[in-house]
N, C-alpha and C. Protein backbone atom coordinates (compact mmCIF):
# COMPACT_ATOMS: atom_id res chain seq x y z
N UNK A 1 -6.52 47.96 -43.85
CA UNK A 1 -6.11 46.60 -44.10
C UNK A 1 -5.82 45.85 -42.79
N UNK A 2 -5.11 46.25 -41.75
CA UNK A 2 -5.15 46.02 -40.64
C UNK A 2 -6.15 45.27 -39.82
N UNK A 3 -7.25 46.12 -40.08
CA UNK A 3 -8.51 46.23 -39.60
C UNK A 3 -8.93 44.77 -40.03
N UNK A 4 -8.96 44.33 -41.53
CA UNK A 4 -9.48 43.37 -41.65
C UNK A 4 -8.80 42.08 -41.52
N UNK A 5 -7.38 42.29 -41.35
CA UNK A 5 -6.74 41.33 -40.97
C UNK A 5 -7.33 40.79 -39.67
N UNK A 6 -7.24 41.51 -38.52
CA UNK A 6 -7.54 41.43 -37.37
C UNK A 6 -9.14 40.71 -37.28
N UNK A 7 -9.64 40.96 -37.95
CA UNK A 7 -11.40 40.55 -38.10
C UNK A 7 -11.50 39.05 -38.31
N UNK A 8 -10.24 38.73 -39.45
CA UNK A 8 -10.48 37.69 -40.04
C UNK A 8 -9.61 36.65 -39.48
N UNK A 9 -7.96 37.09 -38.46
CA UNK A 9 -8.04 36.17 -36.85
C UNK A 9 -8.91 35.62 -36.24
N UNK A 10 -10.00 36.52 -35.88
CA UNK A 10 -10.87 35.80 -35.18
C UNK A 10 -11.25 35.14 -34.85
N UNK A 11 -12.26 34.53 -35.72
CA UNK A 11 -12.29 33.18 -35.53
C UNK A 11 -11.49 31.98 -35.42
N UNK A 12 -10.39 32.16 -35.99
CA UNK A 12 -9.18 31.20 -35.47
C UNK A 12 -8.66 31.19 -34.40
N UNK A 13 -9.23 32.40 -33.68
CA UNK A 13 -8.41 32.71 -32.43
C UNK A 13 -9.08 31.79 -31.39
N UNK A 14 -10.35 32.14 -31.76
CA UNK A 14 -11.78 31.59 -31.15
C UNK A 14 -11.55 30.18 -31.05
N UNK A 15 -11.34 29.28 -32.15
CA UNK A 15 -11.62 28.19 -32.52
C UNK A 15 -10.49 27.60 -32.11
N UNK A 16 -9.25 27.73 -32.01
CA UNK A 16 -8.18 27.32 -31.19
C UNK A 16 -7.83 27.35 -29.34
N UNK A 17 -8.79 28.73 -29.11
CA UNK A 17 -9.02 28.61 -27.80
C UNK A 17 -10.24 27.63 -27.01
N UNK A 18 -11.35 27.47 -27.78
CA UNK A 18 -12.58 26.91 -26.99
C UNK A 18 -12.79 25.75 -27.89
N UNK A 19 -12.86 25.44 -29.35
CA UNK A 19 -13.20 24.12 -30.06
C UNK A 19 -12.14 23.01 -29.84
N UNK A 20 -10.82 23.88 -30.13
CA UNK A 20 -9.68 22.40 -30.52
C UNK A 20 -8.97 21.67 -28.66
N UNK A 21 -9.08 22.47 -27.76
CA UNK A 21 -9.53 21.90 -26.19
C UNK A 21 -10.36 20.74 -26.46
N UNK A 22 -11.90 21.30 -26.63
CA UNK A 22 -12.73 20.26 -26.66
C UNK A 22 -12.79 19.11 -27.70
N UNK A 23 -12.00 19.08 -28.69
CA UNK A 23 -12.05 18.34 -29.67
C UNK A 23 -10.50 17.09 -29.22
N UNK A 24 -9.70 17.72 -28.80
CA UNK A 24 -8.69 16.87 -28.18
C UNK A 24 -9.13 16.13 -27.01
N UNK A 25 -9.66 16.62 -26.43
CA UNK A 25 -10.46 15.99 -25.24
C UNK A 25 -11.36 14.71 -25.31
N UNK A 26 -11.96 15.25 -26.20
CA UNK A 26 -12.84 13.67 -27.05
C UNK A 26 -11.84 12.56 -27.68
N UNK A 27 -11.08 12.90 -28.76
CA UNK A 27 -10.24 12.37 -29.30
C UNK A 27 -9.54 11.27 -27.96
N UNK A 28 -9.11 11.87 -26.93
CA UNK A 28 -8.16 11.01 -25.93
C UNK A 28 -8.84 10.66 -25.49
N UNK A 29 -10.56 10.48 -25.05
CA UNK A 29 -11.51 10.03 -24.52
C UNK A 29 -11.71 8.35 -25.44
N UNK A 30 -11.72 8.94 -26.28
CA UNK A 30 -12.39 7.97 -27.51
C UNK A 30 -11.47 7.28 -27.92
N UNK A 31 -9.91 7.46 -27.49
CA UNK A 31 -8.65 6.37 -28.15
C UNK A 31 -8.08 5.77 -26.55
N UNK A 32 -8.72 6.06 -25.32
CA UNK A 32 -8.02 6.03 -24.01
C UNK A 32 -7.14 4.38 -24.00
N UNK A 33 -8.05 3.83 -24.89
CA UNK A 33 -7.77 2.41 -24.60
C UNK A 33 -6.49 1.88 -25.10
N UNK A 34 -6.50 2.90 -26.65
CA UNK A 34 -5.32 2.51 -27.51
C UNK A 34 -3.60 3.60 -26.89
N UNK A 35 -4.36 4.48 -26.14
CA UNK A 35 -3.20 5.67 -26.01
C UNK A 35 -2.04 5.04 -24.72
N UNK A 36 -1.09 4.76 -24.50
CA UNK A 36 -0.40 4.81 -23.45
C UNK A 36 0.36 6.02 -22.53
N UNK A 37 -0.40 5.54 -21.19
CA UNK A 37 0.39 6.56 -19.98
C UNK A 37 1.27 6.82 -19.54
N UNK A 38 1.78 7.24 -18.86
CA UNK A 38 2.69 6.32 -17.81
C UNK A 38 2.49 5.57 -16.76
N UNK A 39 3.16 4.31 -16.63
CA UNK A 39 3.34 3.40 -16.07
C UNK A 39 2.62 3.78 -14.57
N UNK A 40 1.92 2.68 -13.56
CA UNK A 40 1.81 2.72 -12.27
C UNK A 40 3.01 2.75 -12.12
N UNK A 41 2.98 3.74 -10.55
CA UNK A 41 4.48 4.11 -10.11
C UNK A 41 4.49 2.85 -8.59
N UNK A 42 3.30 1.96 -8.38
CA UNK A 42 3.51 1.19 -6.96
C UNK A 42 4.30 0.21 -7.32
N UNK A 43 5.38 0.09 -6.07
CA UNK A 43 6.24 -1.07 -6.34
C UNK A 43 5.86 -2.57 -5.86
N UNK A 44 4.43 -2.57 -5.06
CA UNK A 44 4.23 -3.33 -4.83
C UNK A 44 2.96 -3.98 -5.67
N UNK A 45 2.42 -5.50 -5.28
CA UNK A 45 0.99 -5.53 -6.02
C UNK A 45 0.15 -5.02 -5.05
N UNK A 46 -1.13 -3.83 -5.97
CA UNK A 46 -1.96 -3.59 -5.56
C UNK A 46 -3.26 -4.46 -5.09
N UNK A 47 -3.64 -4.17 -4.01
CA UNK A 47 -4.96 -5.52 -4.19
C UNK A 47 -5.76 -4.56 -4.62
N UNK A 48 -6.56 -4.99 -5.89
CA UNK A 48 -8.05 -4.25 -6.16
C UNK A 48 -8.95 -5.53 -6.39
N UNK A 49 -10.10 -5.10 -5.81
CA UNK A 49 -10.18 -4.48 -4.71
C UNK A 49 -9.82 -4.17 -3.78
N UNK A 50 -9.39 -3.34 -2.76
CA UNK A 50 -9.04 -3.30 -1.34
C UNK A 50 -9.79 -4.55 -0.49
N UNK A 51 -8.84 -5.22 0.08
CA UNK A 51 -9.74 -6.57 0.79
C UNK A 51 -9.58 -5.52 2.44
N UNK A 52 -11.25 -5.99 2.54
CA UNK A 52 -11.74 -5.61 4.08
C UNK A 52 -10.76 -6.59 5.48
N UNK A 53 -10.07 -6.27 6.54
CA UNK A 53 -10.55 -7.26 7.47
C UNK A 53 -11.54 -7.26 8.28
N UNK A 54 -11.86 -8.06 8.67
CA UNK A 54 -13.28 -8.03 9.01
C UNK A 54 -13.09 -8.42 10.58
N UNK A 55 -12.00 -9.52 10.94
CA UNK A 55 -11.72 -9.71 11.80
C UNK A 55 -10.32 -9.96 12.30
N UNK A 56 -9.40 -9.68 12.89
CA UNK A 56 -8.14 -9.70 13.52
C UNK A 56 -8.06 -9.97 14.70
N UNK A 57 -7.12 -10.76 15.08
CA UNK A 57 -6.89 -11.32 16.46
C UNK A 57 -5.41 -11.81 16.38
N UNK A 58 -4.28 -11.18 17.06
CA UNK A 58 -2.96 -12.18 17.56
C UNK A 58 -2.54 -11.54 19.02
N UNK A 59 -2.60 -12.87 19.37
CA UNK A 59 -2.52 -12.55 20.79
C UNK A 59 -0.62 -12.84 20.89
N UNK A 60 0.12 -11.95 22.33
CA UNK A 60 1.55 -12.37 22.83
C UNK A 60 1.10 -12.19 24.28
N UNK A 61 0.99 -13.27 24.89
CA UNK A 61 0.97 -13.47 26.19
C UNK A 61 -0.79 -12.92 26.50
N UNK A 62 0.13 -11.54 27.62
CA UNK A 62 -1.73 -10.91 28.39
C UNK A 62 -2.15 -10.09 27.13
N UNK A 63 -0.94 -9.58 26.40
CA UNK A 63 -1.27 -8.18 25.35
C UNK A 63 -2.10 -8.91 24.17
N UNK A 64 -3.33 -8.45 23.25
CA UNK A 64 -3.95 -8.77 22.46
C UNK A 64 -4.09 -7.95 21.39
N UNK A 65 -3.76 -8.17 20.17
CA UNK A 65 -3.34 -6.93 18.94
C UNK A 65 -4.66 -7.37 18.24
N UNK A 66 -5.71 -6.25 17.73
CA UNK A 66 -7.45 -6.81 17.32
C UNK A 66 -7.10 -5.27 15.95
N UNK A 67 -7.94 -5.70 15.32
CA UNK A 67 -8.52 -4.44 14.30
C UNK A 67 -8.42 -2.88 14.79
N UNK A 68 -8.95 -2.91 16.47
CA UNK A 68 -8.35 -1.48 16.67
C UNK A 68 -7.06 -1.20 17.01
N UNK A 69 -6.21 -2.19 16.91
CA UNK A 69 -5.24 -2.02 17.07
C UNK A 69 -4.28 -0.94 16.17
N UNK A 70 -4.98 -1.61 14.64
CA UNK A 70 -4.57 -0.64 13.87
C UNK A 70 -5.25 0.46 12.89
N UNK A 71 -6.11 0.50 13.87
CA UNK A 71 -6.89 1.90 13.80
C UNK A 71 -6.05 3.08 13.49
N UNK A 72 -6.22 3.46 12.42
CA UNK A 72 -5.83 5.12 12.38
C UNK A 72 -4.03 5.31 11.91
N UNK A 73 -3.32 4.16 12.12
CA UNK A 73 -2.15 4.43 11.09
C UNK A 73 -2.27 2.99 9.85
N UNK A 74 -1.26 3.23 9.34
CA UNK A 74 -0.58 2.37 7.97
C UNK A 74 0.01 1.39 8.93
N UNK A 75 -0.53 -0.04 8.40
CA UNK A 75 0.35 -1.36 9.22
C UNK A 75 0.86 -2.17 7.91
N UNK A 76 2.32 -2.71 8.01
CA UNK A 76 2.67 -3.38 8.17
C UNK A 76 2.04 -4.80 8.33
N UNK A 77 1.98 -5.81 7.53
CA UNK A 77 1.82 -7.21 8.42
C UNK A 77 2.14 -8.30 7.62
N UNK A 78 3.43 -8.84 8.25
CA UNK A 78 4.20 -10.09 8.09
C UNK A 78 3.70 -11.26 8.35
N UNK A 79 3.41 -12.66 7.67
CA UNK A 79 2.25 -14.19 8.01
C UNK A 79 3.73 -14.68 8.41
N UNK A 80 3.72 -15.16 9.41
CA UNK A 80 4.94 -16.57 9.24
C UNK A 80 4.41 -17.82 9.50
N UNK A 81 4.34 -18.71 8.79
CA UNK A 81 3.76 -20.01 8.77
C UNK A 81 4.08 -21.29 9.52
N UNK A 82 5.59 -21.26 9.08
CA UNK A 82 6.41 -22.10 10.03
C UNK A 82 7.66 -21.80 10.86
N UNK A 83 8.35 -21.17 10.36
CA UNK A 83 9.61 -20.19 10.92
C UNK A 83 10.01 -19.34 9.99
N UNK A 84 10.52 -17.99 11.31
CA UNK A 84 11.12 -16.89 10.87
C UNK A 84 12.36 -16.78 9.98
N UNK A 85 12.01 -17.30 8.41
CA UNK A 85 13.56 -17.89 7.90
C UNK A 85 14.41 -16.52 7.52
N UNK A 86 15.33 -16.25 6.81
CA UNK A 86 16.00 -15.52 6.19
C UNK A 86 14.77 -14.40 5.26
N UNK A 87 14.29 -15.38 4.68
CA UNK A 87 12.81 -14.33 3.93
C UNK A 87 12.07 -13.43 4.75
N UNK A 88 12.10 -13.41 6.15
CA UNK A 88 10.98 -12.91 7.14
C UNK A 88 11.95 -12.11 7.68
N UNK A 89 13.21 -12.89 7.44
CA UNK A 89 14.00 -12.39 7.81
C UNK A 89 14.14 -10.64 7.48
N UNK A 90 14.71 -10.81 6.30
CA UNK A 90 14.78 -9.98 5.47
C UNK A 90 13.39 -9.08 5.46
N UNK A 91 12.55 -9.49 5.21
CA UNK A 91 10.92 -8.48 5.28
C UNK A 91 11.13 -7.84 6.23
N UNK A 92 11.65 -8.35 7.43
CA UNK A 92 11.31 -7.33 8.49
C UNK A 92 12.13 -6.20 8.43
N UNK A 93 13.48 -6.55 7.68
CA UNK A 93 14.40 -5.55 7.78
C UNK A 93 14.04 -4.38 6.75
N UNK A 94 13.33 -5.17 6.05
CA UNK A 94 13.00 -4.12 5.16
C UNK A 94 11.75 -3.17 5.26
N UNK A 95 10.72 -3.50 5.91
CA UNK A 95 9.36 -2.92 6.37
C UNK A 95 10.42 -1.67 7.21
N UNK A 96 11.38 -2.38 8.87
CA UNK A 96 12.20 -1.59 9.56
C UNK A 96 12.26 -0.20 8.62
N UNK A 97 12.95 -0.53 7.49
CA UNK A 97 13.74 0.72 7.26
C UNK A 97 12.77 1.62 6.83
N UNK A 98 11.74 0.96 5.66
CA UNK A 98 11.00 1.78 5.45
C UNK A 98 10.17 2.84 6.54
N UNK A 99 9.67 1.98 7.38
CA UNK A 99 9.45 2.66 8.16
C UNK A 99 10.46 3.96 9.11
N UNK A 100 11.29 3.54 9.51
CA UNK A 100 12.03 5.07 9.64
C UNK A 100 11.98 6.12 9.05
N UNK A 101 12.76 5.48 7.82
CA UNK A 101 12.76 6.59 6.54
C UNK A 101 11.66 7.24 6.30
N UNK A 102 10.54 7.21 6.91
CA UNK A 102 9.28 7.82 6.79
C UNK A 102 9.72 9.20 7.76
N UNK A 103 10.72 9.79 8.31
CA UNK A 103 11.27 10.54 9.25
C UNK A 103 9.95 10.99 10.27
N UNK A 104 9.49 11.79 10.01
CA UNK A 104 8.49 12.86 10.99
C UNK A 104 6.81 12.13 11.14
N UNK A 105 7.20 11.04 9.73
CA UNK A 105 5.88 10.48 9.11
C UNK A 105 5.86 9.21 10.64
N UNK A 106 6.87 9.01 11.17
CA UNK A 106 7.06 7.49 11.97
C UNK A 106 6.06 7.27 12.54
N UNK A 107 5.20 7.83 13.18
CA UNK A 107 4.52 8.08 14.28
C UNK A 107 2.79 7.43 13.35
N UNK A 108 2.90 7.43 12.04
CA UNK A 108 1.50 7.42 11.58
C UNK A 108 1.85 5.51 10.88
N UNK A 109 2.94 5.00 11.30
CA UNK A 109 3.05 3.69 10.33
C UNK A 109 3.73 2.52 11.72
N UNK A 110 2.92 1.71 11.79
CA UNK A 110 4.05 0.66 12.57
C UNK A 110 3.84 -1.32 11.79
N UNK A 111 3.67 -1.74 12.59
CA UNK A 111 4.53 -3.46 11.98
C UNK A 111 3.95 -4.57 12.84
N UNK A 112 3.08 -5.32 11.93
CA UNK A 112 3.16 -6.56 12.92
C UNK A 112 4.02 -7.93 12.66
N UNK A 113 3.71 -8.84 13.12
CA UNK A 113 4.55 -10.03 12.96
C UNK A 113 3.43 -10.97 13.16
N UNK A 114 2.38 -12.16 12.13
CA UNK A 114 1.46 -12.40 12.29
C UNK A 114 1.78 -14.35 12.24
N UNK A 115 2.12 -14.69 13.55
CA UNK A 115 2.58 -16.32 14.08
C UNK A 115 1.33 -17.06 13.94
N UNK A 116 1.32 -18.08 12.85
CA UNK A 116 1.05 -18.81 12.60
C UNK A 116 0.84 -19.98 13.71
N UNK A 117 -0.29 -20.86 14.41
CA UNK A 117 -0.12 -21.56 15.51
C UNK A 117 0.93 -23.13 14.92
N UNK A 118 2.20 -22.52 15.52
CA UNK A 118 2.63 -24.04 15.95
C UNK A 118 4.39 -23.62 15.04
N UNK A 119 4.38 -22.53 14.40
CA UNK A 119 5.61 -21.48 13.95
C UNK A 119 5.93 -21.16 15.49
N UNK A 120 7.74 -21.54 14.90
CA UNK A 120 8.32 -20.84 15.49
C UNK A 120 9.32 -19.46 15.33
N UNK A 121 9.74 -18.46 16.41
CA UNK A 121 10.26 -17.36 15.99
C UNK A 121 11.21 -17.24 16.98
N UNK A 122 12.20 -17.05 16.01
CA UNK A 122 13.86 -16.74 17.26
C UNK A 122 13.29 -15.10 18.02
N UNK A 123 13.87 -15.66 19.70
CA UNK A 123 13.43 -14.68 20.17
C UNK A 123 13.98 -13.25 20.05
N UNK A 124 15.21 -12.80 19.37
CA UNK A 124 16.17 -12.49 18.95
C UNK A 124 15.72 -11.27 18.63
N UNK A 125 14.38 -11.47 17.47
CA UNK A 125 13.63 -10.89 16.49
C UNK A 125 13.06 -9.17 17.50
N UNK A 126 12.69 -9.63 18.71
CA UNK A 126 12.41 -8.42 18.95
C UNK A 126 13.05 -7.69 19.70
N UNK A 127 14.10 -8.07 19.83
CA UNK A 127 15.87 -6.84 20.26
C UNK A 127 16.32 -6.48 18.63
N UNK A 128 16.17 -7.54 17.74
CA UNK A 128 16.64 -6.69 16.27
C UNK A 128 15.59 -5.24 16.17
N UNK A 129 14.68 -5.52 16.21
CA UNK A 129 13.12 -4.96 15.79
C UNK A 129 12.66 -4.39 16.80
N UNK A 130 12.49 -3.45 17.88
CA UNK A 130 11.70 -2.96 19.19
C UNK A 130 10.86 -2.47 19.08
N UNK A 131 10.13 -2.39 17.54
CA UNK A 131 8.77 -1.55 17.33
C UNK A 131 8.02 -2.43 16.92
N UNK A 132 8.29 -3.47 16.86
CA UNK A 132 8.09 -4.78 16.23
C UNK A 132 6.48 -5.22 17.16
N UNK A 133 5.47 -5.41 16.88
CA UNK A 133 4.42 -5.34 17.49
C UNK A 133 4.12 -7.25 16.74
N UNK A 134 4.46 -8.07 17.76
CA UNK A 134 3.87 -10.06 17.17
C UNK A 134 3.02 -10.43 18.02
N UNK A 135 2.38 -11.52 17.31
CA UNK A 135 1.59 -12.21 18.45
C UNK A 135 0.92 -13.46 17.63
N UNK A 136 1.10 -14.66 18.21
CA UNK A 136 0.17 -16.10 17.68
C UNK A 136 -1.56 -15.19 17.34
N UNK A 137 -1.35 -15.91 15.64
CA UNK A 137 -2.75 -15.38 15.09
C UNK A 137 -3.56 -16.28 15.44
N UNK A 138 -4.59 -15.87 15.95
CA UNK A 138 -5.65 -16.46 16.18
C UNK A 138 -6.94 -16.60 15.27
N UNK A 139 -6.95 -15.16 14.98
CA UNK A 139 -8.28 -15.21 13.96
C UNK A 139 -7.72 -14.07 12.84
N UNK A 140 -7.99 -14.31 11.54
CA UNK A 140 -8.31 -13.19 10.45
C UNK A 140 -8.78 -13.83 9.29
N UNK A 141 -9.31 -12.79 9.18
CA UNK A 141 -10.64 -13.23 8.39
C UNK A 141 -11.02 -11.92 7.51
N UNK A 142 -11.21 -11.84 6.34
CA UNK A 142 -11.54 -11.13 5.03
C UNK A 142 -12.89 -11.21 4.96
N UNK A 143 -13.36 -9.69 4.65
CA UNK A 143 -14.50 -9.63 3.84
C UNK A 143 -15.05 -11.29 2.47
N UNK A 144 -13.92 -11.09 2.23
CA UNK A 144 -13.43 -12.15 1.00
C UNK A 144 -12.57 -13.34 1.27
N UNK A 145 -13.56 -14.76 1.98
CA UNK A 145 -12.63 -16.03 2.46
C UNK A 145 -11.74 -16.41 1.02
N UNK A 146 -12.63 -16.38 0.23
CA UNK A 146 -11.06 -16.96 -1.08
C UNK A 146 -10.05 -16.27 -1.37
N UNK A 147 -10.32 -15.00 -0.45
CA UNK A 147 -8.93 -14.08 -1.29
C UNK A 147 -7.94 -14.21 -0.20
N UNK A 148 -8.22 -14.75 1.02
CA UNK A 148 -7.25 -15.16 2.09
C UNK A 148 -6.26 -15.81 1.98
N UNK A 149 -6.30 -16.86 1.25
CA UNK A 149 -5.61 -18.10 0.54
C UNK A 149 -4.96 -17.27 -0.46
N UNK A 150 -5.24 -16.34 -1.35
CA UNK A 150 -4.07 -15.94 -2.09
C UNK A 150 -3.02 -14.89 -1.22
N UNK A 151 -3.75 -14.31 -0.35
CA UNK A 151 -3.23 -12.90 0.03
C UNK A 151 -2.01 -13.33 1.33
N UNK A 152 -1.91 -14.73 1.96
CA UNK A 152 -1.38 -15.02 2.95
C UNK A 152 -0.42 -16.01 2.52
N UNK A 153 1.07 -15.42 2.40
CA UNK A 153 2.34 -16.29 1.67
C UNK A 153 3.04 -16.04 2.71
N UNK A 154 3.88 -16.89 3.33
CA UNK A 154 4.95 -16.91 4.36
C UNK A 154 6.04 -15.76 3.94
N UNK A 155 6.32 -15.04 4.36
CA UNK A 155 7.27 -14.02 4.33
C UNK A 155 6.85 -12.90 3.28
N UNK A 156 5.79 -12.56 2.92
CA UNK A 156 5.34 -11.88 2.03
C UNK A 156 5.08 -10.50 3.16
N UNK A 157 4.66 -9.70 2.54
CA UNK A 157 4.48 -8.16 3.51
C UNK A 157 2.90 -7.68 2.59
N UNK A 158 2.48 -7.44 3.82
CA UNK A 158 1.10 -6.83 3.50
C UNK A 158 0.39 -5.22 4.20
N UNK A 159 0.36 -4.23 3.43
CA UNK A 159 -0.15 -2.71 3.77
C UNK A 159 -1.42 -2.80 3.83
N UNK A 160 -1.77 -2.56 5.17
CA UNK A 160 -3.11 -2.67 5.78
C UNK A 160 -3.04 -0.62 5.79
N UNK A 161 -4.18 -0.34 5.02
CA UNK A 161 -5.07 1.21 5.37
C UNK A 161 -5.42 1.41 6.87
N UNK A 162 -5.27 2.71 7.51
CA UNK A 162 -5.81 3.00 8.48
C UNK A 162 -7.48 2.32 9.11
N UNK A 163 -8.09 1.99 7.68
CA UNK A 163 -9.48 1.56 8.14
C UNK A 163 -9.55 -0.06 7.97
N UNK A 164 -8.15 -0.73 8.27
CA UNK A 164 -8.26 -1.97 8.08
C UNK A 164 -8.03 -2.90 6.58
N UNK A 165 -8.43 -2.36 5.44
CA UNK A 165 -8.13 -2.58 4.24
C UNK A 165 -6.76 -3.12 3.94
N UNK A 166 -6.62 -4.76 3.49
CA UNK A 166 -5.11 -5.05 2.58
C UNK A 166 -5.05 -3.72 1.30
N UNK A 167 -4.25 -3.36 0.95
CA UNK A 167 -4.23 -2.34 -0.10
C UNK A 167 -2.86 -2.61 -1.02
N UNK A 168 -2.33 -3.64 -0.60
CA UNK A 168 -0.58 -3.96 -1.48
C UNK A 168 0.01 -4.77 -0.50
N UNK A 169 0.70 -5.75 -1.59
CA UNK A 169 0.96 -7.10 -1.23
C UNK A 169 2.52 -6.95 -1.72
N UNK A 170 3.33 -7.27 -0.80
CA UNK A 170 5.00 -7.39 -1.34
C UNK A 170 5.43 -8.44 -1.42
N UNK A 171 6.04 -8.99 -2.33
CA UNK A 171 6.65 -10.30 -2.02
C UNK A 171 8.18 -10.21 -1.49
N UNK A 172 9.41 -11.04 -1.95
CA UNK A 172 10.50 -11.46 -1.49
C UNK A 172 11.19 -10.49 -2.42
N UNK A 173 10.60 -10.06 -3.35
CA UNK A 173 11.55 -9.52 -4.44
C UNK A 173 11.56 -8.05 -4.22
N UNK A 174 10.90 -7.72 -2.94
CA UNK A 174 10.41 -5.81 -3.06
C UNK A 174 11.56 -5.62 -2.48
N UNK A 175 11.97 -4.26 -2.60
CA UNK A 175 13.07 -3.19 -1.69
C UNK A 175 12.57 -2.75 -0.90
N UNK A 176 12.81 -2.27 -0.08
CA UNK A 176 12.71 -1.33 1.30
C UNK A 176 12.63 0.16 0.71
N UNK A 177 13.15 0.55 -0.40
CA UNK A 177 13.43 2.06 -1.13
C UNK A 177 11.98 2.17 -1.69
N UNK A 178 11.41 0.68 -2.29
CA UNK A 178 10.15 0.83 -2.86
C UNK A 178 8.82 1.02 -2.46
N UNK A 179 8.98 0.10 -1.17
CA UNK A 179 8.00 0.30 0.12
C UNK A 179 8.28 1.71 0.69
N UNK A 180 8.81 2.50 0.76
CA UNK A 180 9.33 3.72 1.33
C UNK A 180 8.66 4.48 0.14
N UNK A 181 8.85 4.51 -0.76
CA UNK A 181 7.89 5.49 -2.18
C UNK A 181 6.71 5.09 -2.02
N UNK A 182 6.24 4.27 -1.91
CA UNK A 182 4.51 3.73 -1.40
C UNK A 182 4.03 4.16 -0.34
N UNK A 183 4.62 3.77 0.49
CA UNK A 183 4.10 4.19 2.09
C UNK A 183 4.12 5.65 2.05
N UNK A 184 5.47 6.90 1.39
CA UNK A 184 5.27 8.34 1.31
C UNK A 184 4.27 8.57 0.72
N UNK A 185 3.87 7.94 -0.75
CA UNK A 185 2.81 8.65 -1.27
C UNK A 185 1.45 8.20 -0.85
N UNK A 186 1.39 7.30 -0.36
CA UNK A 186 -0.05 7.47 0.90
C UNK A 186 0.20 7.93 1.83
N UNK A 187 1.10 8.21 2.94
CA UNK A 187 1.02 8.95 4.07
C UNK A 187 0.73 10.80 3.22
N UNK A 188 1.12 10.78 1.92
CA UNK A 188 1.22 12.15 1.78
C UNK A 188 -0.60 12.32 1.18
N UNK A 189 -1.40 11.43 0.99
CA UNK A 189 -2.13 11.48 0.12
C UNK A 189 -3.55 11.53 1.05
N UNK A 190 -3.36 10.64 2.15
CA UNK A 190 -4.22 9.88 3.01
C UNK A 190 -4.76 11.14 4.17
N UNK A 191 -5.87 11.02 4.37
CA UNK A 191 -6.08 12.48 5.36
C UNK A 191 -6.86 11.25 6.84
N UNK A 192 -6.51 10.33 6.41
CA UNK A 192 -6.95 9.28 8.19
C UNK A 192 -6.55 8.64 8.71
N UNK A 193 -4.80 8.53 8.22
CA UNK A 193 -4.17 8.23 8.97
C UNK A 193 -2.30 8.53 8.78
C-alpha cells in the first residue's frame, strides 16, 4: 500500500515542482499591469530618458570646468540664474553632506556651481564649500534643446553619470539623507565611476 501511495505522489510532486513555477510566472506576466510592486525607492525625479550633455563649458578665471571634467565620477550640478539665495543656499548644503556621507565613496562624487552670466555669488560660498568646483556657464547644451528649458531651475540639483548623462533632478523639497540613498545605490551599482 505504501508502494502505491508513493506512485500516486508523483505526479503532484512533479507538477508542483516544474508546472505551477511556470504557470505563476505567466499569470504575473499576463496581470503585470494590474499587479502592484513596490514603490521606486529614488528620492529624486528620474530623468528618463537619461539626457546626454553634449557640451559643457564654465569657466572661473584661467581654470575651465568642460565634460572631461567630469569624466569618470558622479557630479553634482547646481544652475544659479540670478543669485545664490537661501535655496542654493541650502542645495549646496545639502549636495555637501551628501557627499561626505558617501565616507570611502568621496573620492568617486564631487559638485559644481553652474553661474549663470550676469548672477551673482557671495564670495563666502567657497570657504563654506572647499570642494565646491564654480565657474560662469558658458555653454551647455543637451542631446535634447527642449529638455534644457525643463531640466534648468535656479536652485534645483542635478546628478550628472560618470559618462555625462542628467540621470535625477532634485528640487527645493529633497533631503540631503535622500540624495545620500541615491548617490549610495549608484556608487554601489555603477562599475565607471
Amino acid at each position: 500500500m505504501t508502494e502505491l501511495t508513493k506512485k500516486s505522489k508523483t505526479p503532484y510532486f512533479l507538477f508542483g515542482v516544474f508546472v505551477l513555477p511556470l504557470l505563476i510566472a505567466v499569470a504575473m506576466y499576463s496581470l503585470r499591469d494590474h499587479l502592484t510592486f513596490s514603490t521606486p525607492t529614488a528620492h529624486g525625479e528620474l530623468v528618463h530618458p537619461a539626457q546626454p550633455i553634449t557640451t559643457l563649458q564654465l569657466v572661473a578665471g584661467e581654470q575651465v570646468f568642460d565634460l572631461e571634467s567630469m569624466q569618470g565620477k558622479w557630479n553634482y550640478l547646481i544652475y544659479v540664474d540670478k543669485t545664490c539665495d537661501l535655496i542654493c543656499e541650502t542645495a549646496l548644503f545639502k549636495i555637501r553632506q551628501a557627499a561626505l556621507a558617501t565616507g570611502r565613496e568621496i573620492s568617486r562624487v564631487q559638485y559644481f556651481l553652474a553661474i549663470a552670466e550676469g548672477a551673482s555669488v557671495d564670495v563666502g560660498i567657497t570657504r563654506r564649500h572647499p570642494k565646491l568646483q564654480q565657474g560662469q556657464l558658458q555653454v551647455l547644451n543637451l542631446e535634447s534643446p527642449e529638455m534644457k528649458a525643463q531640466l534648468l531651475h535656479a536652485g534645483d540639483v542635478l546628478l550628472v553619470d560618470p559618462n555625462g548623462n542628467i540621470m535625477m533632478r532634485y528640487d527645493d523639497q529633497a533631503t540631503s539623507k535622500g540624495m545620500l540613498k541615491d548617490v549610495k545605490k549608484l556608487l554601489k551599482l555603477s562599475n565607471i565611476g
